[in-house]
Protein backbone atom coordinates (compact mmCIF):
# COMPACT_ATOMS: atom_id res chain seq x y z
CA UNK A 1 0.00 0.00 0.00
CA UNK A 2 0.75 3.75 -0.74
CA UNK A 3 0.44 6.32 1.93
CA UNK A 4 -0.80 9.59 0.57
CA UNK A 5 1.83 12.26 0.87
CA UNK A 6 1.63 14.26 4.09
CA UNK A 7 -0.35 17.27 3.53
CA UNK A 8 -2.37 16.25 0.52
CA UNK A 9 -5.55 16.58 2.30
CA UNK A 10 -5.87 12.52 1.55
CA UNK A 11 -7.32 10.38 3.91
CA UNK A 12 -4.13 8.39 5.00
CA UNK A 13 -5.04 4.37 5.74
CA UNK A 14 -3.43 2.74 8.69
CA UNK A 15 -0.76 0.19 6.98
CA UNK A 16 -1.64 -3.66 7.22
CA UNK A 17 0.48 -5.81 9.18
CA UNK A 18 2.81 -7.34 7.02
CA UNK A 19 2.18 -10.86 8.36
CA UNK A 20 -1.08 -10.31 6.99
CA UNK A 21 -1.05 -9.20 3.46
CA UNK A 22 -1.13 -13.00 2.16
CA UNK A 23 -3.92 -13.87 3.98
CA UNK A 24 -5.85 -10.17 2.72
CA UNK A 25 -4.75 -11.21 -1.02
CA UNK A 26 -5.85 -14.33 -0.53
CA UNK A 27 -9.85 -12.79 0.98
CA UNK A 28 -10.22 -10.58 -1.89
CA UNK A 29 -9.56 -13.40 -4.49
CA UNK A 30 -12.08 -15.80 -2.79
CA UNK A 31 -14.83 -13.54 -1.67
CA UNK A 32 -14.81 -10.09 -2.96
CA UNK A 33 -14.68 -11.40 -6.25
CA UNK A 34 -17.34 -8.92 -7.52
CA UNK A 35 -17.67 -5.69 -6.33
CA UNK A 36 -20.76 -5.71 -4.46
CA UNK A 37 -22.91 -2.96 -5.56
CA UNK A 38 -26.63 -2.61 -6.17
CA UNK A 39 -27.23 -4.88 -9.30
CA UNK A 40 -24.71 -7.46 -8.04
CA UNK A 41 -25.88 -8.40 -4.79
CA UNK A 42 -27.61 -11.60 -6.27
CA UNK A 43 -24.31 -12.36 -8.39
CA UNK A 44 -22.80 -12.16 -5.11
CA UNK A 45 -25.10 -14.71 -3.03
CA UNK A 46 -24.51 -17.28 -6.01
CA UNK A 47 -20.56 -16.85 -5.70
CA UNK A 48 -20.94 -16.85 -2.31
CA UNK A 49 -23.22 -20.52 -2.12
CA UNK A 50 -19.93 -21.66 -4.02
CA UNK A 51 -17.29 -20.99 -1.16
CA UNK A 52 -19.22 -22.15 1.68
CA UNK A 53 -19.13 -25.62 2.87
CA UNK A 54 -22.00 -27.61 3.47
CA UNK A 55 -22.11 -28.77 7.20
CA UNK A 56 -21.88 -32.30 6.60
CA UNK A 57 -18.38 -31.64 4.75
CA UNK A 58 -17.54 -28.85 7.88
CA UNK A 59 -18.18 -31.41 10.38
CA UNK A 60 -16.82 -34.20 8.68
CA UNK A 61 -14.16 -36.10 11.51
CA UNK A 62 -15.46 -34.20 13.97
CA UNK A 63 -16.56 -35.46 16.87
CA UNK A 64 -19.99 -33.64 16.95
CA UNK A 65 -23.48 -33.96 15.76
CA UNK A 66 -26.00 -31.83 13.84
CA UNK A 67 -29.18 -31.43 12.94
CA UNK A 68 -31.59 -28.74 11.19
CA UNK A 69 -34.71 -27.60 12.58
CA UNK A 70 -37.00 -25.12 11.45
CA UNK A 71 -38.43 -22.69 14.63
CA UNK A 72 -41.01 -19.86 15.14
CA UNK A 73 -40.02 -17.14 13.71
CA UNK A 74 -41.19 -13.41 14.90
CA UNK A 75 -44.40 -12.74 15.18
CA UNK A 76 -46.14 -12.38 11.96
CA UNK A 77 -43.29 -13.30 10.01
CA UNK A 78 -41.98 -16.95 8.34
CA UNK A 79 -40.23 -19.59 10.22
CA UNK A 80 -36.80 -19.26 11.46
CA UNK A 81 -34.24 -22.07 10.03
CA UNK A 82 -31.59 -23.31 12.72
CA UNK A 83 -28.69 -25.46 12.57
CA UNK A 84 -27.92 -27.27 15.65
CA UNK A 85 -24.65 -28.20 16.79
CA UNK A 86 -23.92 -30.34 19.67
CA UNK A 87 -20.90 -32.41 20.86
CA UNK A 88 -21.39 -36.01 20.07
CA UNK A 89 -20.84 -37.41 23.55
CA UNK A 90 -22.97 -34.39 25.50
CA UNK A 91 -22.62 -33.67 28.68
CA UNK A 92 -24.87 -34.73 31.97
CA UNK A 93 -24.75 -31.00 33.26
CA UNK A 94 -26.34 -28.38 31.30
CA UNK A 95 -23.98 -27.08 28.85
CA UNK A 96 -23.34 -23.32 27.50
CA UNK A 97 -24.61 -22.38 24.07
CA UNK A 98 -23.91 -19.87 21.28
CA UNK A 99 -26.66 -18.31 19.23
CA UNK A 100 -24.23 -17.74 16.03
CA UNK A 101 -24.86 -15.20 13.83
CA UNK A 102 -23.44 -15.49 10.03
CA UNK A 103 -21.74 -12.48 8.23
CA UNK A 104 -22.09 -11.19 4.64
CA UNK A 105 -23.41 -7.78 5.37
CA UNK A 106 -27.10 -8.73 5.81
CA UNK A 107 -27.21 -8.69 1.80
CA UNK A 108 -25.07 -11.89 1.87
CA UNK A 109 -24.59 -15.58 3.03
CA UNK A 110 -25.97 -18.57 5.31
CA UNK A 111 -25.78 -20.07 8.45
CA UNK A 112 -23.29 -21.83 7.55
CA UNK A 113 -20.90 -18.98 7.32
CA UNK A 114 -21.03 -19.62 11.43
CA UNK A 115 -21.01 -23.35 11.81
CA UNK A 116 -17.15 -23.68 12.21
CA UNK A 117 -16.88 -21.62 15.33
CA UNK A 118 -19.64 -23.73 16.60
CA UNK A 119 -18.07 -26.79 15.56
CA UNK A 120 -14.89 -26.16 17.26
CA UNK A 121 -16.60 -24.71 20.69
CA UNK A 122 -18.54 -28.20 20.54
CA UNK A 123 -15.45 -29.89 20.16
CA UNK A 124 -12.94 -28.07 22.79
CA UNK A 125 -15.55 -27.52 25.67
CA UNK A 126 -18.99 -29.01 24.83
CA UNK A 127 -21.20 -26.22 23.80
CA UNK A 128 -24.51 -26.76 21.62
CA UNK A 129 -24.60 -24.12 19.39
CA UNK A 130 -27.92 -22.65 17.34
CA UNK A 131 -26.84 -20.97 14.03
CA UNK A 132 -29.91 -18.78 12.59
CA UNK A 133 -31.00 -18.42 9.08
CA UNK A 134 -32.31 -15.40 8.84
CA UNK A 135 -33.90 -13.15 6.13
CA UNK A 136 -31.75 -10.91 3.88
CA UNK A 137 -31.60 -7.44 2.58
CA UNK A 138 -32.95 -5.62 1.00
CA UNK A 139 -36.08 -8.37 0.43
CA UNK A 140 -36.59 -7.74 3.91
CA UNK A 141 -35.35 -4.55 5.23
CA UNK A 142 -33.79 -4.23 8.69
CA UNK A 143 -34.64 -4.81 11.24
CA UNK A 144 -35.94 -7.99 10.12
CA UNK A 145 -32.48 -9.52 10.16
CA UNK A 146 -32.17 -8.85 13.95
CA UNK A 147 -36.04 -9.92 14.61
CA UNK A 148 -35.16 -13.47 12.87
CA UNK A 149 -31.98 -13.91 15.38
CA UNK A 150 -34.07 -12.42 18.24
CA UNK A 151 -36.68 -15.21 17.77
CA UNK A 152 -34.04 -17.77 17.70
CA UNK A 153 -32.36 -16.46 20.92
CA UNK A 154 -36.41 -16.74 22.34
CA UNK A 155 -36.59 -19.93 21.45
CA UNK A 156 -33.35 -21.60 22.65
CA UNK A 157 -34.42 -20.46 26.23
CA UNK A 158 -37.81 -21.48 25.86
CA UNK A 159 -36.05 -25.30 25.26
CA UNK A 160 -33.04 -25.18 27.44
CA UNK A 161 -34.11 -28.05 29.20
CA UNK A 162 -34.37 -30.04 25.55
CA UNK A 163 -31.49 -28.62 24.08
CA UNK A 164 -29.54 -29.65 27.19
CA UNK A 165 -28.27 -25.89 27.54
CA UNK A 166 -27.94 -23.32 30.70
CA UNK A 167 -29.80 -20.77 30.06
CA UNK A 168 -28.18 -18.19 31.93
CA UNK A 169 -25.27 -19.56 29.97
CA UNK A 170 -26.31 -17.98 26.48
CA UNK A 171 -23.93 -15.95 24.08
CA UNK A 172 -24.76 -14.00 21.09
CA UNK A 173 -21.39 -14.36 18.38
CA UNK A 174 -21.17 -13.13 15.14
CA UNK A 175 -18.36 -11.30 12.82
CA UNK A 176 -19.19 -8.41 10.44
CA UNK A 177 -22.97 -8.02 10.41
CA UNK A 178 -23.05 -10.71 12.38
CA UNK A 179 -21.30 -8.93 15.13
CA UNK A 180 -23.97 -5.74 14.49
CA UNK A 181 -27.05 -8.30 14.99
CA UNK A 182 -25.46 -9.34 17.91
CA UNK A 183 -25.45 -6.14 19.23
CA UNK A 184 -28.92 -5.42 17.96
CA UNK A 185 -30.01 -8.78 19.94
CA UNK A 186 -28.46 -8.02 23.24
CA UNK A 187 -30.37 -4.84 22.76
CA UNK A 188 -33.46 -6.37 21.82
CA UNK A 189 -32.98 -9.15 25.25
CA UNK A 190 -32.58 -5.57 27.49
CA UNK A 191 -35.32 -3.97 25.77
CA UNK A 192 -37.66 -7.02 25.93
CA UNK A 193 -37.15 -8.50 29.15
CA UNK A 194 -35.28 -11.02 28.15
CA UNK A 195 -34.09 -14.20 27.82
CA UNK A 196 -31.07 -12.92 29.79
CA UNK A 197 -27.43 -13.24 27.61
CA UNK A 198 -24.48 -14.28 29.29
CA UNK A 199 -22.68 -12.21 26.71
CA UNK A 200 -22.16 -10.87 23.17
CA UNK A 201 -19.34 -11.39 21.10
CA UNK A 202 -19.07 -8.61 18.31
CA UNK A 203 -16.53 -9.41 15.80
CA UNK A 204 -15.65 -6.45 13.67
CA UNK A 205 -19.12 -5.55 13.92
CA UNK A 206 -21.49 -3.50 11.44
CA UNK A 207 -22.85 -0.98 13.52
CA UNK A 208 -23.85 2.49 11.66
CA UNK A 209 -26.05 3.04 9.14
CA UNK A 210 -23.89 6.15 8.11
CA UNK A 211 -20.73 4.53 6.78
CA UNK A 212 -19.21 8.64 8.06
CA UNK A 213 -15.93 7.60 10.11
CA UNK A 214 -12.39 8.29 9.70
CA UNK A 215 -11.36 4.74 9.26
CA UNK A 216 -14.86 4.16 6.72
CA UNK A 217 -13.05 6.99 4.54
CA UNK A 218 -9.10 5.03 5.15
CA UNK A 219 -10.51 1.62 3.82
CA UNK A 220 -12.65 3.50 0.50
CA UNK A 221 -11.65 1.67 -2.09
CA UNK A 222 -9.04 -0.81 -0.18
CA UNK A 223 -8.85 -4.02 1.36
CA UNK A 224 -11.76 -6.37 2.87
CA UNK A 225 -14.87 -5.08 3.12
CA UNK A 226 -14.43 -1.86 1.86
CA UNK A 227 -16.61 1.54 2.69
CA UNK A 228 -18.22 1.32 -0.82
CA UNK A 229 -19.35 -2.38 -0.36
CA UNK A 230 -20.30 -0.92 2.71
CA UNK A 231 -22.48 1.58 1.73
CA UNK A 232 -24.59 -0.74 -0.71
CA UNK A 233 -25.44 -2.74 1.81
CA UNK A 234 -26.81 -0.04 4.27
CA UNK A 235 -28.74 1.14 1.40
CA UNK A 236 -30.30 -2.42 0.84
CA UNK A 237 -30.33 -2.65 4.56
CA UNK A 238 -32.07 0.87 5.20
CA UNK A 239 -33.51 1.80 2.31
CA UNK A 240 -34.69 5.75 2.68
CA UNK A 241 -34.64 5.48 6.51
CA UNK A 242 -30.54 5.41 6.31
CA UNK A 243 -29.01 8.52 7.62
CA UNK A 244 -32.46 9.23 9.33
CA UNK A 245 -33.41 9.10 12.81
CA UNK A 246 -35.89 6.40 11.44
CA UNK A 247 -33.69 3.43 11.32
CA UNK A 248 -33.79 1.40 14.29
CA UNK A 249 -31.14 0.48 16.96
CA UNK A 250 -32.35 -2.97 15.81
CA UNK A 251 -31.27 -2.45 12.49
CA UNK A 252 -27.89 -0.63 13.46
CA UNK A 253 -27.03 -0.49 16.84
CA UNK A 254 -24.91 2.79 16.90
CA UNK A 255 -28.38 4.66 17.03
CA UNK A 256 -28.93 2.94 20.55
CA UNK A 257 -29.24 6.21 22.77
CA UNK A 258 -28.75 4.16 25.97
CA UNK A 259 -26.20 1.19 26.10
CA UNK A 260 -26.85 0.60 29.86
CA UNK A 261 -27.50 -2.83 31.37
CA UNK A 262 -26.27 -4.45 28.47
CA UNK A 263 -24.76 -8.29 28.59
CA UNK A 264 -21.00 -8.10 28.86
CA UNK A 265 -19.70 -7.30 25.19
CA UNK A 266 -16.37 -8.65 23.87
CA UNK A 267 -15.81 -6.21 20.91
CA UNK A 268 -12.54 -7.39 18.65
CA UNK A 269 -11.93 -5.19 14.98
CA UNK A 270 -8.52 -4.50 13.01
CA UNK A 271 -7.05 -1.50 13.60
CA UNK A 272 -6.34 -1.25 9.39
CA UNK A 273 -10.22 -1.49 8.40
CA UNK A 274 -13.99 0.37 7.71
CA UNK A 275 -15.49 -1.30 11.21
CA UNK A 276 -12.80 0.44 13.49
CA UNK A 277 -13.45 3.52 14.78
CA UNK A 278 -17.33 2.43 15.15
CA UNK A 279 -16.67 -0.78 17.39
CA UNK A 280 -13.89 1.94 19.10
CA UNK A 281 -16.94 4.10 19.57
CA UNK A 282 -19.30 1.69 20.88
CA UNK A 283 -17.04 -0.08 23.42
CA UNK A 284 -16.74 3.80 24.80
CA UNK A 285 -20.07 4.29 25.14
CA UNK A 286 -20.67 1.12 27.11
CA UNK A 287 -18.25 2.12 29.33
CA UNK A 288 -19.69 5.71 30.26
CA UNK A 289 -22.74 3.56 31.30
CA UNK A 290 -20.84 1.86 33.93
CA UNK A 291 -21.07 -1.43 31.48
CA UNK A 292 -18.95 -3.97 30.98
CA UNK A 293 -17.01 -4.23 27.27
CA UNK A 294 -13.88 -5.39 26.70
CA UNK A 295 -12.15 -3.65 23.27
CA UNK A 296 -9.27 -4.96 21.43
CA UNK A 297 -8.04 -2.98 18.20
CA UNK A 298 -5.30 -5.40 16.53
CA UNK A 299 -3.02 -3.51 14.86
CA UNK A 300 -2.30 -3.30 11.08
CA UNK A 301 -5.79 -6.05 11.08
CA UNK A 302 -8.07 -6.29 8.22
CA UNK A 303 -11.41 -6.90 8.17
CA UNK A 304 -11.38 -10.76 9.42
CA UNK A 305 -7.83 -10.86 9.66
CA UNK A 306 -7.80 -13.72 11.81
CA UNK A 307 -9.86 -16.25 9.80
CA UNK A 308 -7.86 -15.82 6.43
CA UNK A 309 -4.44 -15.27 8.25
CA UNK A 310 -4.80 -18.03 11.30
CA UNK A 311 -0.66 -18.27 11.66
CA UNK A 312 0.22 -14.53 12.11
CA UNK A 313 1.02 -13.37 15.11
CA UNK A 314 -1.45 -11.24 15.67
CA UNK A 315 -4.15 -13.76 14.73
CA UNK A 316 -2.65 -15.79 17.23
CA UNK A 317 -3.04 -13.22 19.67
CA UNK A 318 -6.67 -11.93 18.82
CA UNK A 319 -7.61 -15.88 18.81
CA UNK A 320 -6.62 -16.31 22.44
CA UNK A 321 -7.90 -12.94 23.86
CA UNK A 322 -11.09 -14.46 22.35
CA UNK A 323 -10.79 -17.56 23.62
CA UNK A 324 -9.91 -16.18 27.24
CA UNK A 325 -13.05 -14.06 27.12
CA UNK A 326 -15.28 -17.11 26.22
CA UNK A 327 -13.72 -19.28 29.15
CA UNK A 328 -14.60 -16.52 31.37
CA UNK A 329 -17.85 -15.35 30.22
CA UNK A 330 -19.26 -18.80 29.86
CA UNK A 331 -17.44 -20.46 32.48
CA UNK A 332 -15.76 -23.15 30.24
CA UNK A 333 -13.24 -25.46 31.69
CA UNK A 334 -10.12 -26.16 29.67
């Protein structure tokens, strides 16, 4: 990368970590083949069906179990699909679970997109793990996406006791947009009265509508996820609610005007991409509640750095900090 010269008036982007830069060639090449813009978001979905793995292959070796089930969805609206993930030799106790959340900026992508994470927290410490299917942009404009994924959460307290979960052991994951409807769920679980979270795990999320930050204007036209891909899918997302005070803290969680008596929020983004200064923000605000948040900015980071680069040493690092957080939050053994 190029820095701008000093005094250009150029936005200048933080440089990538140059551990990294492999894995960030390697993103765009496999998933941002096409631009996604307006007229391409259905070009998109079909690339996208060809990179993701079905579950069977995913799970294939592993010592867990699925099975899909189709739920209640929101009131009013169609039926929820869920993926359920469970270690094949379940515990006698009742074990923690994961409502994950799949990425793709709510234009993009399938539950499926979240089934590894659940695979391996089935494997290392026994967690079931619910990944929801729910309805894209902009079809169904927000906050649909986070109503689906609310009504999931609903319903894997409703049948703890079948599931063979805890229910006040209950995290909301996701990365990207799947971070944001985390968010937008922990919200929705204050807001609601419930079911309680034991936590939310926002990676890199998608939180504003208004695609205005310094780092949104760094990553314009560079690396994953950039502020133009961005921006067509809070368009699809928003429609002609986006930079209004019509759009929901459901449908982007930076509009929230109170983040007290949230669920403890583990907030991870890289400190070279669009998502930063927004998670940055958020994790501050939760904070001058008197909430709890824990932020890490990994430097030189793209946007999911630490799925494309697993060796560096900063993937590494952000993998453990994660890890540590979910042993805590969750009470895992291991």
């Amino acid at each position: 990368m190029t820095a701008a010269p000093a005094g250009t008036g150029s936005v200048v982007p933080v440089p990538y970590d140059p551990e990294l830069v492999e894995g960030l060639a390697a993103f765009l090449d496999l998933v941002e083949v096409i631009p996604l813009r307006a007229d391409t978001i259905l070009a998109n979905r079909a690339h996208f069906a060809t990179i993701i793995p079905p579950i069977a292959v995913q799970a294939a070796g592993r010592p867990v179990t699925w099975e899909d089930r189709l739920i209640p969805g929101p009131d009013g609206a169609p039926d929820v699909e869920v993926t359920i993930v469970r270690p094949s030799t379940p515990s006698p106790d009742p074990a923690p679970a994961v409502l994950s959340i799949h990425g793709g900026g709510m234009v993009l992508g399938t539950r499926f997109f979240g089934t590894p994470e659940l695979i391996d927290l089935a494997e290392r410490y026994g967690v079931v793990g619910v990944a929801a299917e729910y309805r894209l942009a902009p079809e169904h404009p927000g906050p649909a996406q986070a109503e689906d994924c609310y009504a999931a959460l609903r319903w894997m307290a409703a049948h703890a006791a079948e599931l063979g979960i805890d229910p006040d052991r209950i995290l909301a994951s996701g990365q990207s947009a799947g971070g944001g409807l985390s968010a937008a769920v922990a919200l929705m679980a204050r807001d609601r009265g419930g079911p309680r979270l034991a936590g939310q795990l926002l990676g890199c999320p998608m939180l504003d509508d208004r695609n205005e930050t310094v780092s949104a204007r760094q990553y314009d036209g560079i690396g994953a996820w950039d502020r133009n891909n961005n921006d067509t899918a809070w368009t699809a997302i928003a429609g002609a609610d986006r930079f209004t005070d019509r759009v929901s803290p459901y449908t982007a969680p930076a509009r929230a005007v109170d983040l007290a008596d949230l669920a403890p929020a583990y907030i991870e983004v890289g400190a070279a991409e669009t998502f930063r200064d927004e998670a940055v923000d958020y994790a501050s605000r939760i904070w001058a509640t008197g909430g709890q948040a824990e932020l890490h900015v990994w430097g030189g980071g793209y946007h999911g750095f630490h799925g494309f680069s697993p060796d560096a040493v900063v993937s590494v690092a952000a993998n453990a900090a994660r890890d540590s957080w979910l042993r805590r939050v969750l009470r895992l053994g291991g």
